[in-house]
C-alpha atoms as a PDB file:
ATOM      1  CA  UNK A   1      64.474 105.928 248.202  1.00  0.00           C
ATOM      2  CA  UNK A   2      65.583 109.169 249.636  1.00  0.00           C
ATOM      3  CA  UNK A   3      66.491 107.516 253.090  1.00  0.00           C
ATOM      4  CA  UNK A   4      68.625 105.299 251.465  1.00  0.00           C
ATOM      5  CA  UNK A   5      70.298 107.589 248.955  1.00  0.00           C
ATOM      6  CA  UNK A   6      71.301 109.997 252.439  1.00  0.00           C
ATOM      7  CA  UNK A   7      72.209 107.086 254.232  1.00  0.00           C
ATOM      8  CA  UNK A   8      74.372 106.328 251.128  1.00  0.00           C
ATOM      9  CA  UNK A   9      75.625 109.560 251.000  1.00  0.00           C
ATOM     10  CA  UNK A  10      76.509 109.421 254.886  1.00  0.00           C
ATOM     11  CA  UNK A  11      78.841 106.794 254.065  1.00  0.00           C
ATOM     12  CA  UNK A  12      80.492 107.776 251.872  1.00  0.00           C
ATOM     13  CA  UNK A  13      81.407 111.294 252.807  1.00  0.00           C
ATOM     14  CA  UNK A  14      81.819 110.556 256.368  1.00  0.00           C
ATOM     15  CA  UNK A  15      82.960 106.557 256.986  1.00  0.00           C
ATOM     16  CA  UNK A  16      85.000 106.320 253.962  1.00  0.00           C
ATOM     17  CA  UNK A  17      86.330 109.993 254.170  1.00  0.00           C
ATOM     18  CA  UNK A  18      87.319 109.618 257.631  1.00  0.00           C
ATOM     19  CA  UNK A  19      89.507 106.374 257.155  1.00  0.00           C
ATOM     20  CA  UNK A  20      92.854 106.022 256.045  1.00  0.00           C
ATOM     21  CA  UNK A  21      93.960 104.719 252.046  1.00  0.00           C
ATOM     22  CA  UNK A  22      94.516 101.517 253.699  1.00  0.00           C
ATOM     23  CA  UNK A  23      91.772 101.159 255.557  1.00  0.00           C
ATOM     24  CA  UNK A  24      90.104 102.135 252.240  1.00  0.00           C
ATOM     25  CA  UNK A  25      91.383 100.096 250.555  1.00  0.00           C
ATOM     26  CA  UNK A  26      90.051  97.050 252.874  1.00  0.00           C
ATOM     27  CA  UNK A  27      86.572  98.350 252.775  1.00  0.00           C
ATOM     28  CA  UNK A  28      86.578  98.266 248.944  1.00  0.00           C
ATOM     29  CA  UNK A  29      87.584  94.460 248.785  1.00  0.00           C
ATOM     30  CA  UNK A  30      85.339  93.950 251.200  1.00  0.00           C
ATOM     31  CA  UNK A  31      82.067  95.639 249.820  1.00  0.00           C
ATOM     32  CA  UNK A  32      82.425  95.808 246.558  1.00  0.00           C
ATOM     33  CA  UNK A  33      81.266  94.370 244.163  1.00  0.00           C
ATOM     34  CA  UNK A  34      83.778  91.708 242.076  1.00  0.00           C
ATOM     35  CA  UNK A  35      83.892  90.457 238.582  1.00  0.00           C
ATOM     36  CA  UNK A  36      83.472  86.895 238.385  1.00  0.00           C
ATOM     37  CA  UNK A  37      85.996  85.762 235.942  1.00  0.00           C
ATOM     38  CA  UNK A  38      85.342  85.729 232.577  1.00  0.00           C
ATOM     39  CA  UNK A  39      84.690  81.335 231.160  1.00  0.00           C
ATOM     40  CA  UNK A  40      86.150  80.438 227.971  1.00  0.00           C
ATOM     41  CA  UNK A  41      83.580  79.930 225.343  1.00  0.00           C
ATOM     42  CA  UNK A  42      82.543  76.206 224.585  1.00  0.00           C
ATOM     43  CA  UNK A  43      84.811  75.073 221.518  1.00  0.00           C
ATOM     44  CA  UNK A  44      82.098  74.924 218.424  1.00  0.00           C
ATOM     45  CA  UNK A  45      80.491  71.738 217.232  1.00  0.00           C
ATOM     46  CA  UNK A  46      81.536  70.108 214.161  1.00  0.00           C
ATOM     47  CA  UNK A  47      79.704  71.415 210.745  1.00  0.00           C
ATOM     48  CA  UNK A  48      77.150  68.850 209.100  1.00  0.00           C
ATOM     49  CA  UNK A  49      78.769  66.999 206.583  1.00  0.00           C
ATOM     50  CA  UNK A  50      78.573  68.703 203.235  1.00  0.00           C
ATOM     51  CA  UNK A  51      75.628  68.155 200.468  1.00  0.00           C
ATOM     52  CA  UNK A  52      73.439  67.988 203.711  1.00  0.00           C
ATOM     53  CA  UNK A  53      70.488  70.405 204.200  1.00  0.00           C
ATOM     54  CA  UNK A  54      69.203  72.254 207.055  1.00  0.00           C
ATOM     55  CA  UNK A  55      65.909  74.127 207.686  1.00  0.00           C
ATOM     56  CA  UNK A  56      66.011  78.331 209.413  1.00  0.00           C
ATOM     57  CA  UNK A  57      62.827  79.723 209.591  1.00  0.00           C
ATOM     58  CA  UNK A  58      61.064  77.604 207.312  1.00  0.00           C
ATOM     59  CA  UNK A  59      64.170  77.982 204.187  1.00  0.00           C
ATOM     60  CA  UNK A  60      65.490  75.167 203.564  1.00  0.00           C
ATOM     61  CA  UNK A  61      69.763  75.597 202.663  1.00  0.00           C
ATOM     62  CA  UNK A  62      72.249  73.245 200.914  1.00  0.00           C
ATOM     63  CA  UNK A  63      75.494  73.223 203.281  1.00  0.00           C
ATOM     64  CA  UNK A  64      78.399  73.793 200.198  1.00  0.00           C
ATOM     65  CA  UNK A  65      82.056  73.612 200.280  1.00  0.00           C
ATOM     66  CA  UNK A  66      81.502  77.019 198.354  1.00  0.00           C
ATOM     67  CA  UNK A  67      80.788  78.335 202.061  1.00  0.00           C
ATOM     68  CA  UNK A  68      83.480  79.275 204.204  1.00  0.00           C
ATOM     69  CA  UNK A  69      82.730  77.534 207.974  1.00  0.00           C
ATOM     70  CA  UNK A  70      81.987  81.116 209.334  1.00  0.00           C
ATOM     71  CA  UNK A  71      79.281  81.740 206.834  1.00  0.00           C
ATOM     72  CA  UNK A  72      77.657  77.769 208.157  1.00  0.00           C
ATOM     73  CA  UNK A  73      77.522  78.922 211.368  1.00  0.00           C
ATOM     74  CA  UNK A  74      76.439  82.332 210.365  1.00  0.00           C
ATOM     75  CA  UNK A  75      73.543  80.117 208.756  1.00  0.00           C
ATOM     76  CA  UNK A  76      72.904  77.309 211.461  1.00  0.00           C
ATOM     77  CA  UNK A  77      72.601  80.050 213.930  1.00  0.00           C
ATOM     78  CA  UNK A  78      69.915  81.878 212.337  1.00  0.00           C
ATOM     79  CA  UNK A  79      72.123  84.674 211.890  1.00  0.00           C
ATOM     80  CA  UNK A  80      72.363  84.603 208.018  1.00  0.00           C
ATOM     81  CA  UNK A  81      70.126  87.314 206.281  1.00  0.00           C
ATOM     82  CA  UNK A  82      68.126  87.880 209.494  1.00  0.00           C
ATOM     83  CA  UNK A  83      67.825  91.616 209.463  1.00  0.00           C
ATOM     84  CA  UNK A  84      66.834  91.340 205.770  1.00  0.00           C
ATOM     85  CA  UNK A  85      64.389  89.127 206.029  1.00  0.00           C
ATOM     86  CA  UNK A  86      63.354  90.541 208.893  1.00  0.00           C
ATOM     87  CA  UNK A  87      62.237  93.439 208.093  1.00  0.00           C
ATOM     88  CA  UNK A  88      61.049  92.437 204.494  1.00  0.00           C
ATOM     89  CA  UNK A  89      58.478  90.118 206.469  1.00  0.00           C
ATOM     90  CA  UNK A  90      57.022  93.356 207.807  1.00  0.00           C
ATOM     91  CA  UNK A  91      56.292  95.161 204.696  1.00  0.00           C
ATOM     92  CA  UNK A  92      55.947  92.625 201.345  1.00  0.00           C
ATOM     93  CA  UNK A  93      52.623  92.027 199.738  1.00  0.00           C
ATOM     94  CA  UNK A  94      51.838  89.332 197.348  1.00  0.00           C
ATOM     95  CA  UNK A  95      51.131  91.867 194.315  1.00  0.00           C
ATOM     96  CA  UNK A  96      55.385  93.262 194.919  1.00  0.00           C
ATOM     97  CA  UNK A  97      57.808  92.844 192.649  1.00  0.00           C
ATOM     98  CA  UNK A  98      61.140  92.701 194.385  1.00  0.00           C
ATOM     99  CA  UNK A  99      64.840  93.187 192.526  1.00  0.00           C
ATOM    100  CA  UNK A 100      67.724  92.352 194.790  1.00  0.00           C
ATOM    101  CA  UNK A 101      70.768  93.268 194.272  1.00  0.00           C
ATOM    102  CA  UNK A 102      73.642  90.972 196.093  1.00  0.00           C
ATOM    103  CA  UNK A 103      71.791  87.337 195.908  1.00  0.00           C
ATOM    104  CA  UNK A 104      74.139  85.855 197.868  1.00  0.00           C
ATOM    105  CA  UNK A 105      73.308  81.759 198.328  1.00  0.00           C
ATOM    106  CA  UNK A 106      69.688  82.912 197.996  1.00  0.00           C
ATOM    107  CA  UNK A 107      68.160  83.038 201.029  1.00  0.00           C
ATOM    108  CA  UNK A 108      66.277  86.391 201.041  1.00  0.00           C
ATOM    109  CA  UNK A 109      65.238  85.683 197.188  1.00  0.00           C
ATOM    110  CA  UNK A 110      63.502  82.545 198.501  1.00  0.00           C
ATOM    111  CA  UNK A 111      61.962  84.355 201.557  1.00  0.00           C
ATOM    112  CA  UNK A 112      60.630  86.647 198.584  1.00  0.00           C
ATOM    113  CA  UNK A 113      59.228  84.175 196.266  1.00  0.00           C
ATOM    114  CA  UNK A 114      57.184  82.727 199.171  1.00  0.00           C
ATOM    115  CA  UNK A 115      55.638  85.891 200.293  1.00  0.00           C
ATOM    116  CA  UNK A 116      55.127  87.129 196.911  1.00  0.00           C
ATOM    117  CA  UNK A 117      54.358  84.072 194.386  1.00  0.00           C
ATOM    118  CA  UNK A 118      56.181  82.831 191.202  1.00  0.00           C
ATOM    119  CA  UNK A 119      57.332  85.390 188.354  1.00  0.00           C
ATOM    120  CA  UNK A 120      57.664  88.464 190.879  1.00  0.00           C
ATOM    121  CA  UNK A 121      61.629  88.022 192.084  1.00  0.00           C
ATOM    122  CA  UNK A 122      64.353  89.105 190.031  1.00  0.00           C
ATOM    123  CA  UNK A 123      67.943  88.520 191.607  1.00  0.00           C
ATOM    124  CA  UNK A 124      71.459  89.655 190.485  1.00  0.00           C
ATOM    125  CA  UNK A 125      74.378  88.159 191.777  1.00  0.00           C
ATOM    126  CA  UNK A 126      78.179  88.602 190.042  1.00  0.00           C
ATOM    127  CA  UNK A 127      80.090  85.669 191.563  1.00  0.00           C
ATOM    128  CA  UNK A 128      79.796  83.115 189.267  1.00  0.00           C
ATOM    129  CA  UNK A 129      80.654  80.228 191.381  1.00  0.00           C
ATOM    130  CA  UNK A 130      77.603  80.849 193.785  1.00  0.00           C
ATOM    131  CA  UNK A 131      75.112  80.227 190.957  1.00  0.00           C
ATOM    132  CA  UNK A 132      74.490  76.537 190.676  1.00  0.00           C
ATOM    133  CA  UNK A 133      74.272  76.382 194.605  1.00  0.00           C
ATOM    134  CA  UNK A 134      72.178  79.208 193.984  1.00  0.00           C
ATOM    135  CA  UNK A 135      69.346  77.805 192.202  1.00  0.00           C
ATOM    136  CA  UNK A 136      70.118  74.652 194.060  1.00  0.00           C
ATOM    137  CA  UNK A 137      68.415  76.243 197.197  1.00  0.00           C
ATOM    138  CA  UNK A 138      65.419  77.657 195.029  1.00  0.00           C
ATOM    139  CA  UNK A 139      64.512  73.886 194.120  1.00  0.00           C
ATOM    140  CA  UNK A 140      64.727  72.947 197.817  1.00  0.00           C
ATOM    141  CA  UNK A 141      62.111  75.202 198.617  1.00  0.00           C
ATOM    142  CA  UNK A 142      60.048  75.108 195.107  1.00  0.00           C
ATOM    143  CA  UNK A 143      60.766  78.514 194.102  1.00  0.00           C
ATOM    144  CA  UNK A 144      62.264  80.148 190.470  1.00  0.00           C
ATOM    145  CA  UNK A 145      62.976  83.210 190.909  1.00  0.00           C
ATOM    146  CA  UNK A 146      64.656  84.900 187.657  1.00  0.00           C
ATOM    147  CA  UNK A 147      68.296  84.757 188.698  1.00  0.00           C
ATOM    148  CA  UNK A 148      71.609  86.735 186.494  1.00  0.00           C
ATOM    149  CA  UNK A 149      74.891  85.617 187.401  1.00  0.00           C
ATOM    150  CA  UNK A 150      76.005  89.653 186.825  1.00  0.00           C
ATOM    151  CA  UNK A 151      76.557  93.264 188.216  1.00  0.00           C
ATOM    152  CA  UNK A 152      74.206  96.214 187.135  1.00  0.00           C
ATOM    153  CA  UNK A 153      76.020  99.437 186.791  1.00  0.00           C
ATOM    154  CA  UNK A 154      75.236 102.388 184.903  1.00  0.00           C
ATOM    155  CA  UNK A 155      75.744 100.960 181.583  1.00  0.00           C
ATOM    156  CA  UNK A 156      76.552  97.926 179.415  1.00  0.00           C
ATOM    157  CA  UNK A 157      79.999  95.918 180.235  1.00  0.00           C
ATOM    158  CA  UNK A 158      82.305  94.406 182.239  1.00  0.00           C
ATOM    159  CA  UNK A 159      83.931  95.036 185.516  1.00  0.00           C
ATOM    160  CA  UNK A 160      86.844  93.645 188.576  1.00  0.00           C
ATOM    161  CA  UNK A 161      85.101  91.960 190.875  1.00  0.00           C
ATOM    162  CA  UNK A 162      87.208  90.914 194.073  1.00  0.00           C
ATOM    163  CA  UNK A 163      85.791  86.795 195.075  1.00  0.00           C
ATOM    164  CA  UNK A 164      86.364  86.206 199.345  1.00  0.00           C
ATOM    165  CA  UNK A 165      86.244  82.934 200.650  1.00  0.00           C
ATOM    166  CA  UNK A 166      84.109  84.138 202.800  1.00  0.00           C
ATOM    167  CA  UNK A 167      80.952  84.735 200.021  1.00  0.00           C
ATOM    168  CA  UNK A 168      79.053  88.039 201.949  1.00  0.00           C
ATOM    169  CA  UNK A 169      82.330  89.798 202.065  1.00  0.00           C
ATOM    170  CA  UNK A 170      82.668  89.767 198.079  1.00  0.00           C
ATOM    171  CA  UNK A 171      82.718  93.062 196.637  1.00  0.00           C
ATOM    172  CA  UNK A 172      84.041  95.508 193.775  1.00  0.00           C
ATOM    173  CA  UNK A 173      86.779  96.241 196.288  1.00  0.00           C
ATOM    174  CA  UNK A 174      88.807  94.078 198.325  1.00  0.00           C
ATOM    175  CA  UNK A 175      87.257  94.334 201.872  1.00  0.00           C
ATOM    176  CA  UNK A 176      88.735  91.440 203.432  1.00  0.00           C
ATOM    177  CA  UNK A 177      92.114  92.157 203.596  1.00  0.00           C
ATOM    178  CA  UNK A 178      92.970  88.428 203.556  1.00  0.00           C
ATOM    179  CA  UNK A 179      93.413  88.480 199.944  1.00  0.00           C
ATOM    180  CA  UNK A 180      90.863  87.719 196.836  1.00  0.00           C
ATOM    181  CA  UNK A 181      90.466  86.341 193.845  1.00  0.00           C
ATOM    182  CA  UNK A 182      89.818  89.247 190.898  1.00  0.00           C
ATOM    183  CA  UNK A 183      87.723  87.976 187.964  1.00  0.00           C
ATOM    184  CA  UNK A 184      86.141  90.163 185.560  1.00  0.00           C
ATOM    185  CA  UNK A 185      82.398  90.571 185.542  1.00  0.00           C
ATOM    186  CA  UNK A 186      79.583  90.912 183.135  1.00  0.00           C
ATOM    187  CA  UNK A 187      78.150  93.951 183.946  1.00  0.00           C
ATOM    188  CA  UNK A 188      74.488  94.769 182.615  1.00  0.00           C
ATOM    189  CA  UNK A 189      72.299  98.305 182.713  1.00  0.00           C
ATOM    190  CA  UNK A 190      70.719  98.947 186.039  1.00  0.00           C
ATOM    191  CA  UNK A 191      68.319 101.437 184.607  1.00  0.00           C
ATOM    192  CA  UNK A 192      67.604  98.943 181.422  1.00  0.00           C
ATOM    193  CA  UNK A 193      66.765  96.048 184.413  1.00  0.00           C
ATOM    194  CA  UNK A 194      64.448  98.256 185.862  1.00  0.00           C
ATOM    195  CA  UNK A 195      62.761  99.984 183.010  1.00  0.00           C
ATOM    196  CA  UNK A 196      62.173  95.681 181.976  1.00  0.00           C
ATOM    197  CA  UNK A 197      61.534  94.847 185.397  1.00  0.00           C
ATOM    198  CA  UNK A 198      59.320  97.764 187.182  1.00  0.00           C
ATOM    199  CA  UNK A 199      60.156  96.587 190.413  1.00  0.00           C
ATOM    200  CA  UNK A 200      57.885  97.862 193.703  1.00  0.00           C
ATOM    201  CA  UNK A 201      60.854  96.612 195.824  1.00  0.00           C
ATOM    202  CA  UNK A 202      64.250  97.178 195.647  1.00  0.00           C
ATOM    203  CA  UNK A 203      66.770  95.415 197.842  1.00  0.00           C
ATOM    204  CA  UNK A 204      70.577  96.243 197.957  1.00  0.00           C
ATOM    205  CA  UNK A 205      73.723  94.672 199.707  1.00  0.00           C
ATOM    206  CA  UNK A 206      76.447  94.726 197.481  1.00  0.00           C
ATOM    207  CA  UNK A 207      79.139  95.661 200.192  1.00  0.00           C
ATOM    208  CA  UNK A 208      80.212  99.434 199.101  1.00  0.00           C
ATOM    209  CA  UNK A 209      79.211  99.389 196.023  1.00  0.00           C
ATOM    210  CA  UNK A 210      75.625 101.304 197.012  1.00  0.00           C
ATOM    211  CA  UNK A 211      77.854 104.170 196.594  1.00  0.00           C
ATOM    212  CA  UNK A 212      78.078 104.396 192.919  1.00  0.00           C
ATOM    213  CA  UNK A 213      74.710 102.857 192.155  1.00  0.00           C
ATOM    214  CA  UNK A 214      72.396 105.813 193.406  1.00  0.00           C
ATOM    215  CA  UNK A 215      74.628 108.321 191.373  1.00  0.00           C
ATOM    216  CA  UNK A 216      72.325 106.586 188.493  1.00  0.00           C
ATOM    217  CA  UNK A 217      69.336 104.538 189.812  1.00  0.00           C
ATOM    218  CA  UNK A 218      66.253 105.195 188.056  1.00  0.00           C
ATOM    219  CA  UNK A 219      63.898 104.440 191.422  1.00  0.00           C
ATOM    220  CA  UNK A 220      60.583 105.508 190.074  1.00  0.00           C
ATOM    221  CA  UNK A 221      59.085 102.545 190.148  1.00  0.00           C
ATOM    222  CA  UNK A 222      60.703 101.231 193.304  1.00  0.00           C
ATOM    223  CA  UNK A 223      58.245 101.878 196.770  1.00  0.00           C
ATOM    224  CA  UNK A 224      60.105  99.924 199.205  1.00  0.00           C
ATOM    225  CA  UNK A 225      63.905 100.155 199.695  1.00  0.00           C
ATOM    226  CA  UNK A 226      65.859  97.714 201.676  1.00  0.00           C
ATOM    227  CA  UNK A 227      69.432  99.164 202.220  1.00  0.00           C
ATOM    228  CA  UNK A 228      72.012  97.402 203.845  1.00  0.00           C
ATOM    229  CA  UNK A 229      74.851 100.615 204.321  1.00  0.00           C
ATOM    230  CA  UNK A 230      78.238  99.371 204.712  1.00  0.00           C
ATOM    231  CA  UNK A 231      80.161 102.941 206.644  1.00  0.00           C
ATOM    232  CA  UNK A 232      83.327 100.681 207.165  1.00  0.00           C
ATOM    233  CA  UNK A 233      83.714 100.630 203.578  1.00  0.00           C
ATOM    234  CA  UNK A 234      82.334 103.476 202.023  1.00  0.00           C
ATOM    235  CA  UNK A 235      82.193 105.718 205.760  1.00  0.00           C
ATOM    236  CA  UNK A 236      80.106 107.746 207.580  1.00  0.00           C
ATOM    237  CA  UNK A 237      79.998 110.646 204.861  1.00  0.00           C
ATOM    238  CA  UNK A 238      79.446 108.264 201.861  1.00  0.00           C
ATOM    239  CA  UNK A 239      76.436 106.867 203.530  1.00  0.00           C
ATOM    240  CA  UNK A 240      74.411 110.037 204.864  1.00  0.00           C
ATOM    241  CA  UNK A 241      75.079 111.544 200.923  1.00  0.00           C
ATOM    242  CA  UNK A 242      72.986 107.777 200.043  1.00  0.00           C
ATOM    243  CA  UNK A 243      70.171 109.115 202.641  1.00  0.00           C
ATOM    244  CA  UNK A 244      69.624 112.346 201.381  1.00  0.00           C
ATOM    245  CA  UNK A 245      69.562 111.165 197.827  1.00  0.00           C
ATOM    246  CA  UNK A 246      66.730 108.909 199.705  1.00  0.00           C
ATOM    247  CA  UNK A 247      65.327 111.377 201.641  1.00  0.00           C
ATOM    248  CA  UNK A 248      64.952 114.115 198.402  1.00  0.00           C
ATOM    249  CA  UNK A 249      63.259 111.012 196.577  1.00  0.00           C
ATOM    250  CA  UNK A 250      60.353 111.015 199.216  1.00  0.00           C
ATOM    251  CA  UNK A 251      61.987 107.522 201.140  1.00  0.00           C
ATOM    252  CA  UNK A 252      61.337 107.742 204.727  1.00  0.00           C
ATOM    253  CA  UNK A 253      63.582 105.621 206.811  1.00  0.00           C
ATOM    254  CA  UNK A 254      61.125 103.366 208.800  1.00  0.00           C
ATOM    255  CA  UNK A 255      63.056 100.232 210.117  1.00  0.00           C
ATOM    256  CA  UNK A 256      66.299  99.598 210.998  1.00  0.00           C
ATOM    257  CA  UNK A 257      68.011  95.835 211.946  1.00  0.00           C
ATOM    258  CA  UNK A 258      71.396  95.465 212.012  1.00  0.00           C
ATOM    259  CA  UNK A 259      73.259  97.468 209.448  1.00  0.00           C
ATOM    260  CA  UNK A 260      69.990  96.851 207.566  1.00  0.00           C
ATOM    261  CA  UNK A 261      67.578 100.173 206.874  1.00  0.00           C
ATOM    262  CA  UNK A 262      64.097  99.789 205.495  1.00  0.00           C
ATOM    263  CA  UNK A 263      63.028 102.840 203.339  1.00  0.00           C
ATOM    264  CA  UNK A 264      59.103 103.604 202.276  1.00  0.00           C
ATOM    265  CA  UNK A 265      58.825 106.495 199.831  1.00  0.00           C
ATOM    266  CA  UNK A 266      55.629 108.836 201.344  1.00  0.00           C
ATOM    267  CA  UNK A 267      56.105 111.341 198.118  1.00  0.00           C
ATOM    268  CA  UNK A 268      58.329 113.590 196.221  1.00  0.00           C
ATOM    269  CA  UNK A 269      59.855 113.325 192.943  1.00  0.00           C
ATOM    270  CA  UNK A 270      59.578 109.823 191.925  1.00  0.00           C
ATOM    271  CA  UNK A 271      62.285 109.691 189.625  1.00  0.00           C
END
């Protein structure tokens, strides 16, 4: 190793120094090394017509009109959820009760239900079109988990919600920047869910809004956390303020995937 790093050395201070920028210049396209040039990606296949199913990871999914063609091949690549469920795989036992927040076409509520049994998953989801398709995907894979078409916030009401095309970017504000469509929202008490719901698991993707909601949460119940942090949204200073909320509950950061962080609470104040 040494020999060759002198020898390299050598070379470079004394053949390369000694020559001229042209002669440089010649040894360079010569010896080194060259890019190959960079192949245009394969165009994509065509989508599967719609009302057709397909199977990821043992969930079977309804392919919907309702989903934009980057969220199908978000799904038919295995992408869709992945860090979520993930991660969740690692840690859920059958005797947890989970509450998501951010249901999305229900894919992680259905990974749930089948680690945990019937009567133990509680998802919230505000867009009101996603619902039918929703449960729609919880019969194709014989699970009923307890589903509100809503928002929690800190109290009783309603609220602007901003619809994408694109369902996952959906949000209180308008992330897409493509345009949305605003609808107003029932909005139910997070604290009220929980006191009703006691939930051991708590997962939350509701794209900036995770802001707000731990001004409020009532978490005593909740052991495992399962945080997707959105820092283009809310930034970098938004998001550490959510972790040492976390971290002065007694939640421990354990596993990360993606923008996905899994949280176990090891003690403190569990309120």
């Amino acid at each position: 190793m040494s020999v060759l790093m002198s020898g390299a050395r050598y070379f470079a201070r004394v053949v390369i120094g000694s020559v001229s920028p042209l002669g440089y210049e010649r040894l360079r396209q010569t010896f080194g090394r060259r890019r190959p040039e960079p192949q245009p990606a394969p165009p994509p296949g065509p989508l599967p017509p719609y009302g057709s199913t397909v199977t990821i990871d043992g969930i079977t999914m309804r392919i919907d009109p309702r989903m934009s063609e980057f969220n199908i091949r978000k799904l038919l690549d295995g992408r869709h959820t992945v860090h979520e469920r993930r991660l969740l795989a690692e840690v859920l036992e059958p005797d947890d009760i989970v509450m998501e927040l951010g249901g999305g076409i229900g894919m992680v509520a259905i990974a749930c239900a089948k680690a945990t049994g019937p009567g133990r998953v509680f998802s919230y989801e505000p867009n009101p079109t996603l619902e039918s398709l929703i449960r729609e995907n919880y019969a194709l894979n014989g699970v009923e988990p307890e589903l509100k078409s809503c928002m929690l916030g800190p109290e009783p009401g309603h609220r602007e919600f901003h619809i994408s095309d694109r369902f996952s970017r959906s949000s209180i504000f308008d992330t897409d920047g493509r345009g949305t469509t605003i609808i107003q929202v029932p909005v139910l008490s997070f604290n009220d869910e929980v006191a009703r719901i006691r939930p051991t698991t708590l997962i939350v993707d509701i794209q900036g809004g995770e802001v707000e909601l731990f001004e409020y949460a009532d978490l005593s119940s909740v052991r495992k956390l399962l945080l997707e942090t959105h820092t283009k949204i809310i930034g970098e200073d938004a998001a550490e303020a959510i972790r040492g909320r976390l971290r002065g509950l007694g939640f421990v950061a354990k596993h990360q995937s993606g923008n996905s962080t899994l949280f176990i609470r090891q003690s403190g104040d569990p309120g």
